[in-house]
C-alpha atoms as a PDB file:
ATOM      1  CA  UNK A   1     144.392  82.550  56.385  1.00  0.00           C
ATOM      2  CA  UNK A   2     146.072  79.582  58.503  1.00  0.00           C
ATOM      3  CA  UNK A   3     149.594  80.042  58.298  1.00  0.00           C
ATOM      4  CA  UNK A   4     150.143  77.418  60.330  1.00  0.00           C
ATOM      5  CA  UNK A   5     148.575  75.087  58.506  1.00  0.00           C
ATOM      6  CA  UNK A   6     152.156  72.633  57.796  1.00  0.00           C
ATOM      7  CA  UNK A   7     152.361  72.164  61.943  1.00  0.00           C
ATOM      8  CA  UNK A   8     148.989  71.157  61.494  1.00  0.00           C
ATOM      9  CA  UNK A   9     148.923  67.634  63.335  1.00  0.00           C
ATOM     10  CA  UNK A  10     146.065  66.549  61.601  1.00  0.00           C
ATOM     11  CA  UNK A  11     147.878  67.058  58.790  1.00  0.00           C
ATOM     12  CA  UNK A  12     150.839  64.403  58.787  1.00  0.00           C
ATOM     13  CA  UNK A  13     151.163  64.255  54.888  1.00  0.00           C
ATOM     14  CA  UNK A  14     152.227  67.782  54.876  1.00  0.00           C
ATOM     15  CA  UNK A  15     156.114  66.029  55.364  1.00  0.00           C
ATOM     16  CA  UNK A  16     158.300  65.726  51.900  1.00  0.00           C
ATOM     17  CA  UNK A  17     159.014  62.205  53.090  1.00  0.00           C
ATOM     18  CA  UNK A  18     156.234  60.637  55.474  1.00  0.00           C
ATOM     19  CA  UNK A  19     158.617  57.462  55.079  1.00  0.00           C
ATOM     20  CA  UNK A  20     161.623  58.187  56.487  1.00  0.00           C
ATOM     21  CA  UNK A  21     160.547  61.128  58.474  1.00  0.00           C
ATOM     22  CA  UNK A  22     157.520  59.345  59.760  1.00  0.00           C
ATOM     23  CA  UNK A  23     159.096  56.500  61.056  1.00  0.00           C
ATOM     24  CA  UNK A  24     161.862  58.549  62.592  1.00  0.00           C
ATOM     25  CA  UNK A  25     159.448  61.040  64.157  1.00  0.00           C
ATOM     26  CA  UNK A  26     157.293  57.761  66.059  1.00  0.00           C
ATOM     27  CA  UNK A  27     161.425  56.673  66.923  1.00  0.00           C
ATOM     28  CA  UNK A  28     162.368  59.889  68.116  1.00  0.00           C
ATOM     29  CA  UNK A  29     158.960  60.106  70.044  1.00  0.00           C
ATOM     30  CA  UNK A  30     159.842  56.482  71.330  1.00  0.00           C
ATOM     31  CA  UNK A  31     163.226  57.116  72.429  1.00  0.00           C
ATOM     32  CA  UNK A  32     162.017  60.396  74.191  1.00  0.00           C
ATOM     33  CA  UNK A  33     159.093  58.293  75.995  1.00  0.00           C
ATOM     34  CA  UNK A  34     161.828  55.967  77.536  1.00  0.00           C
ATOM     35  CA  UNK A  35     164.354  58.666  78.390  1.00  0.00           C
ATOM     36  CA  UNK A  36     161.294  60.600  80.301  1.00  0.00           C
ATOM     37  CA  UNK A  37     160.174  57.623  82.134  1.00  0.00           C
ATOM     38  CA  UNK A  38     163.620  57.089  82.760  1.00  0.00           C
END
C-alpha cells in the first residue's frame, strides 16, 4: 500500500490541472530559485 503515491514526483499527472498548476509550480519554483540566490 503506497499512500503516498499523489506526492509521488515521478508522478506529475497525478495534478487535476497539469496546465495551470504545472506551469505555476516551474514559476513558483523559478521565483523561489531567484529569491534564494538572492
Amino acid at each position: 500500500m503506497r499512500i503516498n503515491r499523489s506526492i509521488d514526483p515521478s508522478e506529475p499527472a497525478a495534478l487535476p490541472d497539469p496546465e495551470g498548476l504545472g506551469r505555476i509550480g516551474l514559476t513558483s519554483l523559478a521565483s523561489w530559485f531567484e529569491i534564494l540566490r538572492g
